[in-house]
C-alpha atoms as a PDB file:
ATOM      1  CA  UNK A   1     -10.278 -24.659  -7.856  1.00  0.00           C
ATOM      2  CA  UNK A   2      -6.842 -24.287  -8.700  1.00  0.00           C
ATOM      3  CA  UNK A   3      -4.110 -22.458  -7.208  1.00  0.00           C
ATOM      4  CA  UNK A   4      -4.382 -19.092  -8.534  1.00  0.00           C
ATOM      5  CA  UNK A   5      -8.361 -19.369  -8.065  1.00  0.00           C
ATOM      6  CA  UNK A   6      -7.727 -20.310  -4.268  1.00  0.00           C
ATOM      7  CA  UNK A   7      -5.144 -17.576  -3.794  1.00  0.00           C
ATOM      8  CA  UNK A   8      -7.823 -14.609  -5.121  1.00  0.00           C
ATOM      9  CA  UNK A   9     -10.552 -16.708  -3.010  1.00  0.00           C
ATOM     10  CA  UNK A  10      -8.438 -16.456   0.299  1.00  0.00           C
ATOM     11  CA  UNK A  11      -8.357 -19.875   0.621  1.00  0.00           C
ATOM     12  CA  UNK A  12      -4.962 -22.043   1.888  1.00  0.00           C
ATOM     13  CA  UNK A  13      -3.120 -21.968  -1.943  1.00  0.00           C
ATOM     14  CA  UNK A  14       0.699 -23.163  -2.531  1.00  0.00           C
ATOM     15  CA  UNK A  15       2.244 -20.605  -3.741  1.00  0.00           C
ATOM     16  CA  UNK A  16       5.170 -22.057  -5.644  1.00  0.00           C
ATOM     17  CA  UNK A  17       2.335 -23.630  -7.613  1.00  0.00           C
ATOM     18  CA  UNK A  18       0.413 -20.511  -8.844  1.00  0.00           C
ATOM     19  CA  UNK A  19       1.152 -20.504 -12.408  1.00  0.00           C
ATOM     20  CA  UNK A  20      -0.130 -17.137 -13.968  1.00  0.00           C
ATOM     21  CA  UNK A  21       3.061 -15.897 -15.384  1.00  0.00           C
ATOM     22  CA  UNK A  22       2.643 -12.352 -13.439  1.00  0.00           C
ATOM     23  CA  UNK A  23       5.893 -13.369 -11.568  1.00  0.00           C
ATOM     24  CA  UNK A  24       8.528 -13.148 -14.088  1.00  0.00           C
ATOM     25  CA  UNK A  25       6.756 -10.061 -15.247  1.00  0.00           C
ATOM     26  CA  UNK A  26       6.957  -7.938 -12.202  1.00  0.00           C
ATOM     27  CA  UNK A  27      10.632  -9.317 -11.571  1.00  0.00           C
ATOM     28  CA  UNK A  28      11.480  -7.540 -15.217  1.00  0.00           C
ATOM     29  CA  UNK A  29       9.865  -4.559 -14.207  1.00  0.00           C
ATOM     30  CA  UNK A  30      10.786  -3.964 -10.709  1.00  0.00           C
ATOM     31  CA  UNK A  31      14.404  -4.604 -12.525  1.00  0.00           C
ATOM     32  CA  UNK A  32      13.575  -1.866 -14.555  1.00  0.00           C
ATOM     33  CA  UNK A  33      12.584   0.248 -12.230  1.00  0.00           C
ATOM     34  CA  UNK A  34      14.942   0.036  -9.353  1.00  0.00           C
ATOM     35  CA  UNK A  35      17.909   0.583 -12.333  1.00  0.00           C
ATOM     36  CA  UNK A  36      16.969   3.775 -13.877  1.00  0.00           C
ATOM     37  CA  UNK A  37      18.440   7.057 -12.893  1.00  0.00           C
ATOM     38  CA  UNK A  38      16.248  10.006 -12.015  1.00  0.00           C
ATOM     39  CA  UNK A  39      16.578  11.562 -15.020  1.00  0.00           C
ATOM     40  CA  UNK A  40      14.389   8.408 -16.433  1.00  0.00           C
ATOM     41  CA  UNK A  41      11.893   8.288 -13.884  1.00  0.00           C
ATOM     42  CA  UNK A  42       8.978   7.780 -16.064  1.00  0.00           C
ATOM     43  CA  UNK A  43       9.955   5.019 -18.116  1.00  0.00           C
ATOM     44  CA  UNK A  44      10.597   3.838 -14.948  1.00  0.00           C
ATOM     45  CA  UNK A  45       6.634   4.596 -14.261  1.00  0.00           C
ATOM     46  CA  UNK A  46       5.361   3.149 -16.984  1.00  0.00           C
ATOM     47  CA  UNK A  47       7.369   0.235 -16.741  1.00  0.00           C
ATOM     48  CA  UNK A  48       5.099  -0.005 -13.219  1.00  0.00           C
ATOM     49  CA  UNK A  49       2.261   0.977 -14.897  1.00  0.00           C
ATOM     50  CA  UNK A  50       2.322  -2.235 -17.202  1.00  0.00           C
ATOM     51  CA  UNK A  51       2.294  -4.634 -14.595  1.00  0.00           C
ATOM     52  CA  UNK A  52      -0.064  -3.052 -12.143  1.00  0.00           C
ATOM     53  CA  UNK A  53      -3.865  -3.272 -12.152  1.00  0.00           C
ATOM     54  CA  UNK A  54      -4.551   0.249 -12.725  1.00  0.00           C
ATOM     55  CA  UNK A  55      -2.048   3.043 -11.605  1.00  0.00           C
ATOM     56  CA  UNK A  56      -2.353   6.509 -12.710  1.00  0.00           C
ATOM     57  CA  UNK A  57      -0.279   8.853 -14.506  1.00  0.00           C
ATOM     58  CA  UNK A  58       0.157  11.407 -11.850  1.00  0.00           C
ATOM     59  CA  UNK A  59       1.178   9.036  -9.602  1.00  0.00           C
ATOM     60  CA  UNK A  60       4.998   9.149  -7.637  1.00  0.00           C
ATOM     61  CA  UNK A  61       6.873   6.324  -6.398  1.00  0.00           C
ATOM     62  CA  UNK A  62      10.322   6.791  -5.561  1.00  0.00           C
ATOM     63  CA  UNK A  63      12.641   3.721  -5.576  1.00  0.00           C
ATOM     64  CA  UNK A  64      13.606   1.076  -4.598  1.00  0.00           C
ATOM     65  CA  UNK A  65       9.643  -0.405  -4.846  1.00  0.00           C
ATOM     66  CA  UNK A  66       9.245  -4.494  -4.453  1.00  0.00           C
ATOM     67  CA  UNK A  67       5.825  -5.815  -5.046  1.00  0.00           C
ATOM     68  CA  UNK A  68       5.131  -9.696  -5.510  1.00  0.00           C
ATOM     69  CA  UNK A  69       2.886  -9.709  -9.250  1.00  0.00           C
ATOM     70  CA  UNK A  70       1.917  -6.087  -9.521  1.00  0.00           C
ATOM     71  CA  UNK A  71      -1.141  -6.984 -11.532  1.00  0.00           C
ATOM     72  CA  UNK A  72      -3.774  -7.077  -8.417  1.00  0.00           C
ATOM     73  CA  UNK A  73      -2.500  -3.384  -6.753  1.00  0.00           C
ATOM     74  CA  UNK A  74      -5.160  -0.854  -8.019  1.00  0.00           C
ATOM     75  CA  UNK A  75      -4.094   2.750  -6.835  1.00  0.00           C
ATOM     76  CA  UNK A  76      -6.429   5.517  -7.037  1.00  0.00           C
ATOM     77  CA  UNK A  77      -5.323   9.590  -8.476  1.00  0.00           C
ATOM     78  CA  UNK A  78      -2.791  11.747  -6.970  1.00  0.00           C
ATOM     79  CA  UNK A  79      -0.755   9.162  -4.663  1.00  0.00           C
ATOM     80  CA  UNK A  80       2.935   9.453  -3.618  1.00  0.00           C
ATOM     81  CA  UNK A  81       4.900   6.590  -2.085  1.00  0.00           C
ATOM     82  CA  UNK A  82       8.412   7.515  -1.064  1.00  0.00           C
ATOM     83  CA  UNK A  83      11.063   4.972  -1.043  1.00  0.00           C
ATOM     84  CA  UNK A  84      11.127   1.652  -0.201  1.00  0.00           C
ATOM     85  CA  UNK A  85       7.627   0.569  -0.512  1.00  0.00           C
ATOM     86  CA  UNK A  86       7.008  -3.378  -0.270  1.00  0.00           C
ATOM     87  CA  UNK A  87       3.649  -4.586  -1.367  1.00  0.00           C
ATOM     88  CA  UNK A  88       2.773  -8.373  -1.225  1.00  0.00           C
ATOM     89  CA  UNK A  89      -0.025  -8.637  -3.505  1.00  0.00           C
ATOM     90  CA  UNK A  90      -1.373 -11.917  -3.194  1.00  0.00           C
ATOM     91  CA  UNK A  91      -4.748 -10.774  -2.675  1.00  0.00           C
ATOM     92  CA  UNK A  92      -6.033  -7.541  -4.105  1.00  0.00           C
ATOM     93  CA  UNK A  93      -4.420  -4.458  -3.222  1.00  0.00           C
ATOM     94  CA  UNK A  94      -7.011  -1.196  -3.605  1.00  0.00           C
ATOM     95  CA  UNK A  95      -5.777   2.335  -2.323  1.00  0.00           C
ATOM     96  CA  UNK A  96      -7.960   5.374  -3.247  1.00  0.00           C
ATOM     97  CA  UNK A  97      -7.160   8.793  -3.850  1.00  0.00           C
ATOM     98  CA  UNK A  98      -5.028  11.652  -2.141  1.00  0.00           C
ATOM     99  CA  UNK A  99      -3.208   8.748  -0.475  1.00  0.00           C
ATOM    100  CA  UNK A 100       0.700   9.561   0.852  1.00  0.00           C
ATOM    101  CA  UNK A 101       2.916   6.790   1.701  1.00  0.00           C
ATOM    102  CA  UNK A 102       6.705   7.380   4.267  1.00  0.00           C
ATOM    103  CA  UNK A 103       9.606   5.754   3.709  1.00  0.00           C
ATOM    104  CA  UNK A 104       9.526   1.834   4.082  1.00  0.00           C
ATOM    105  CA  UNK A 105       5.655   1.461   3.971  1.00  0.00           C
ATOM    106  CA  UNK A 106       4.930  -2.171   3.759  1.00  0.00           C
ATOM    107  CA  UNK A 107       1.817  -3.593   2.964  1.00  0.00           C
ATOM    108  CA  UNK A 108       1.039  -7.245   3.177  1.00  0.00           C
ATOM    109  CA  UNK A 109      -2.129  -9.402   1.664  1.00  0.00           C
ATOM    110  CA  UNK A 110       0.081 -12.723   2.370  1.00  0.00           C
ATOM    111  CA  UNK A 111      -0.850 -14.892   5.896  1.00  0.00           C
ATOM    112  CA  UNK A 112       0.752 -17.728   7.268  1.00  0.00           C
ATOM    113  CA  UNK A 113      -0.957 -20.457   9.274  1.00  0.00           C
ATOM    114  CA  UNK A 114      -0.446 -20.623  12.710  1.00  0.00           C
ATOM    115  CA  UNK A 115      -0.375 -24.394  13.124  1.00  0.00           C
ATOM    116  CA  UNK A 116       3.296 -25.664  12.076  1.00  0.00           C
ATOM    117  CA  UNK A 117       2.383 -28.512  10.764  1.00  0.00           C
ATOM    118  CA  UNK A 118       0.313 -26.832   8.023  1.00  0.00           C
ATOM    119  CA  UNK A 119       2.333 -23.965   7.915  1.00  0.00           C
ATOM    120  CA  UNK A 120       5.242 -26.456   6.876  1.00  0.00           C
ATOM    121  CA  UNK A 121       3.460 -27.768   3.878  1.00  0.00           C
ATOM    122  CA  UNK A 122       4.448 -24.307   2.355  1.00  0.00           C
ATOM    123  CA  UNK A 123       0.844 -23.488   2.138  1.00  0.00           C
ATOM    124  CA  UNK A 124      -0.353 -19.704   2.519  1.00  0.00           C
ATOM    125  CA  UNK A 125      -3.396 -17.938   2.281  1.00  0.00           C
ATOM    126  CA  UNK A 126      -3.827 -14.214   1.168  1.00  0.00           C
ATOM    127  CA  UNK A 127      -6.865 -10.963   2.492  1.00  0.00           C
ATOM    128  CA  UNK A 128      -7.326  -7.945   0.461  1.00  0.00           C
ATOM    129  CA  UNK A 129      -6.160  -4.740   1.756  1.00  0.00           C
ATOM    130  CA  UNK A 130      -7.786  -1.713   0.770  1.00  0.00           C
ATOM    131  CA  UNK A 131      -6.898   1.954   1.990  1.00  0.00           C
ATOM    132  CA  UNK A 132      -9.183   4.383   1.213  1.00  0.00           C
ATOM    133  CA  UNK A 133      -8.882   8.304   0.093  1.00  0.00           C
ATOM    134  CA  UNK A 134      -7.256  11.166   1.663  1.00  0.00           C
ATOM    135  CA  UNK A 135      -5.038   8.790   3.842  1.00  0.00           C
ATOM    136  CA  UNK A 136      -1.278   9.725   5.025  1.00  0.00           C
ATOM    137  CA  UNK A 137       0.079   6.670   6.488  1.00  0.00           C
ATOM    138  CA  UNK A 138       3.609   7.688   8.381  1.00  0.00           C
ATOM    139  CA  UNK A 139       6.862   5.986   7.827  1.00  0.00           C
ATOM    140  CA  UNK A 140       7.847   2.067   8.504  1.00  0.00           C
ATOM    141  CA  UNK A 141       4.090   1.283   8.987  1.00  0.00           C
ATOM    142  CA  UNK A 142       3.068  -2.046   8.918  1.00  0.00           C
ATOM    143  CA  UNK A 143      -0.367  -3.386   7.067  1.00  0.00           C
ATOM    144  CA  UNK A 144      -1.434  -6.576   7.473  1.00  0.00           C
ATOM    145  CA  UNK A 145      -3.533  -8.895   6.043  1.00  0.00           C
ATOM    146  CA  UNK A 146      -7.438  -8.166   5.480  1.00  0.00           C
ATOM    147  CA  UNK A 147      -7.236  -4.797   6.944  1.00  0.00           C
ATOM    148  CA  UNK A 148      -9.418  -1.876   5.498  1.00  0.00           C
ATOM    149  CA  UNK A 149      -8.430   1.902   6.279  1.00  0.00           C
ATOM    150  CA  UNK A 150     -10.832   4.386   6.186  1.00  0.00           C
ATOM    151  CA  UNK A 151     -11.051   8.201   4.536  1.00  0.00           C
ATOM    152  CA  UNK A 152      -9.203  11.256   5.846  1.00  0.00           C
ATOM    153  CA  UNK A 153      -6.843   8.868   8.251  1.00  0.00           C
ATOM    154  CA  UNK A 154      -3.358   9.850   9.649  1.00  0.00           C
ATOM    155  CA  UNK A 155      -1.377   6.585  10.747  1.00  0.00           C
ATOM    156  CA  UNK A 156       1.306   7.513  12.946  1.00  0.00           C
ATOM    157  CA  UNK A 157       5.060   6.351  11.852  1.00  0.00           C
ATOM    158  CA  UNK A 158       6.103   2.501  13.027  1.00  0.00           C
ATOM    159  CA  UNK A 159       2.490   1.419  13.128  1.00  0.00           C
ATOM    160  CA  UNK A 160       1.237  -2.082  12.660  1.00  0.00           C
ATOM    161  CA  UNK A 161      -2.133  -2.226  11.826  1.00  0.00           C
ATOM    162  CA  UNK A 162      -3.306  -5.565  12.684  1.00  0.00           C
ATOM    163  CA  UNK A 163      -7.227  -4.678  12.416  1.00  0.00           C
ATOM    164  CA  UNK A 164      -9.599  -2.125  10.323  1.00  0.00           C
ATOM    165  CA  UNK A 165      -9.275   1.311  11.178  1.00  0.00           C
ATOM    166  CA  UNK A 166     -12.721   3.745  10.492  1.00  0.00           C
ATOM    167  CA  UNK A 167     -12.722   6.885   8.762  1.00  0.00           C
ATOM    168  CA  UNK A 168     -11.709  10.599  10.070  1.00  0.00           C
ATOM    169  CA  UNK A 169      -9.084   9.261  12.996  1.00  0.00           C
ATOM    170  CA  UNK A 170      -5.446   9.747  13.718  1.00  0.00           C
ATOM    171  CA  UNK A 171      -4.128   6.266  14.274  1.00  0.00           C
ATOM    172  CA  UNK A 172      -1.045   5.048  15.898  1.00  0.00           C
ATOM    173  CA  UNK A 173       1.101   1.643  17.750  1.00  0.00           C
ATOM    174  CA  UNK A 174       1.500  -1.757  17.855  1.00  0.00           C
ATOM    175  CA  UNK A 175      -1.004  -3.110  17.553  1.00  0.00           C
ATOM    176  CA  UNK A 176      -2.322   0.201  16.000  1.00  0.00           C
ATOM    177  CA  UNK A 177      -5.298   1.965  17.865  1.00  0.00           C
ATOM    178  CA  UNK A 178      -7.349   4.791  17.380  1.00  0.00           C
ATOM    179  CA  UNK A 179      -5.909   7.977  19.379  1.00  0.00           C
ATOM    180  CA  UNK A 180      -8.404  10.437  18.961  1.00  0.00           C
ATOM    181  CA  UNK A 181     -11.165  11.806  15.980  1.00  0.00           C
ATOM    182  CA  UNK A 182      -9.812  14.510  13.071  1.00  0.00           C
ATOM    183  CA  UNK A 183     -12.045  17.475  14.726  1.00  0.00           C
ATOM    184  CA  UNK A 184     -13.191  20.525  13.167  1.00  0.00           C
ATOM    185  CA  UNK A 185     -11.169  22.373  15.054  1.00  0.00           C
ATOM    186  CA  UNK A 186      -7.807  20.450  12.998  1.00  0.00           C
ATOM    187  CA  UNK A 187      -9.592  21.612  10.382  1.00  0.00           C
ATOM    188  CA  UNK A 188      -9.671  25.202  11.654  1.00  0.00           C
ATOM    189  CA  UNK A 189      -6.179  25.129  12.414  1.00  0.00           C
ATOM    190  CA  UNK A 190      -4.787  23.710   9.377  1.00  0.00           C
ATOM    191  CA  UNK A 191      -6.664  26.194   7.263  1.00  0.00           C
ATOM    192  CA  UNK A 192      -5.244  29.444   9.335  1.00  0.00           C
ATOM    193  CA  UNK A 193      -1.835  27.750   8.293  1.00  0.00           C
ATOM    194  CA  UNK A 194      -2.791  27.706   4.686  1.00  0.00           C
ATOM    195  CA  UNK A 195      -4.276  31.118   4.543  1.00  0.00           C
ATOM    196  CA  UNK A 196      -1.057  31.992   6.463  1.00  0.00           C
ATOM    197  CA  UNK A 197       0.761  30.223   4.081  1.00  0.00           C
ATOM    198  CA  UNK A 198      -1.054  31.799   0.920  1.00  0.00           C
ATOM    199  CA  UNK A 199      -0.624  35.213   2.043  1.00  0.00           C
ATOM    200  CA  UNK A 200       3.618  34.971   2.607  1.00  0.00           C
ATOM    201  CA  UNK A 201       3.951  33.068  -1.248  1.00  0.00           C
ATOM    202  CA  UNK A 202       1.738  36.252  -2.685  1.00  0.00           C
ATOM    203  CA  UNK A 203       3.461  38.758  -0.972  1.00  0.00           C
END
């Protein structure tokens, strides 16, 4: 294999020595990007959008935005990053839909080895990270490699989640742990609030 193929396998890769052009891409773009005013926030999207594996046109990210290559982050319908989202996308980056990002969200496919000797070689390996739909992941969290994050999951702010984290659960720490289930009775209360909410916009 060569680099790029050991990279997507998740096998040790130099990076320096991956040579699929998607670098000097994404550095153009993120350029782009990070430059524009408000006014010219969607070129500034579909600068993004050209780089990125799929991301859709409803979709809000607020600058500044790094990512590494852009081309292996597939985000799913009606997502909303605020600013200063990092993604290292050395492996493939999947996020569903419904899925709202805080400020300073990182999210990391890159790993280091933890023998020095290795590690000094400057070789790296990379997981997937996928988060999954109707997720709101709190501000300054932390994703590491290889983690998965279920459906309908609240991550509380200044997480790092260091392993998968099922579906339905408020989540929260470091290392990040499960606190407790969403319950119907969140459910009950959250649609009073709506109703409550419906009924003071109409009025």
């Amino acid at each position: 294999m060569n680099q790029k193929e050991r990279m997507l396998a998740g096998e040790l890769y130099n990076p320096y020595q991956v040579d699929d052009h998607t670098w000097e891409r994404s550095r153009k773009a993120l350029e782009l990007f990070n430059s524009l005013p408000f006014t010219k926030h969607k070129e500034g999207m579909q600068a993004l959008r050209e780089i990125f594996g799929y991301l859709p046109e409803d979709a809000i990210i607020v600058p500044p935005f790094y990512c590494d290559k852009g081309a292996q982050i597939y985000i799913g319908n009606h997502f909303y990053a605020n600013t200063g989202l990092t993604i290292l996308d050395e492996a493939k980056v999947t996020i569903g839909d419904n899925v709202f990002l805080g400020p300073g969200v990182h999210i990391y496919t890159a790993g280091h080895p933890i023998d020095a000797f290795v590690r000094n070689l400057e070789l790296e390996y990379a997981k997937a990270v996928t988060i999954r739909s109707d997720v709101w992941i709190g501000g300054n969290v932390v994703i590491n490699p290889g983690v998965t994050i279920g459906s309908n999951v609240v991550i509380g702010s200044g997480s790092v989640v260091t392993k998968n984290i099922p579906d339905g659960v408020i989540a929260a720490g470091n290392p990040c742990r499960v606190i407790r289930e969403i319950t119907d009775e969140d459910n009950k209360y959250w649609n009073d609030k709506l109703q409550e909410y419906q009924r003071d916009v109409d009025d």
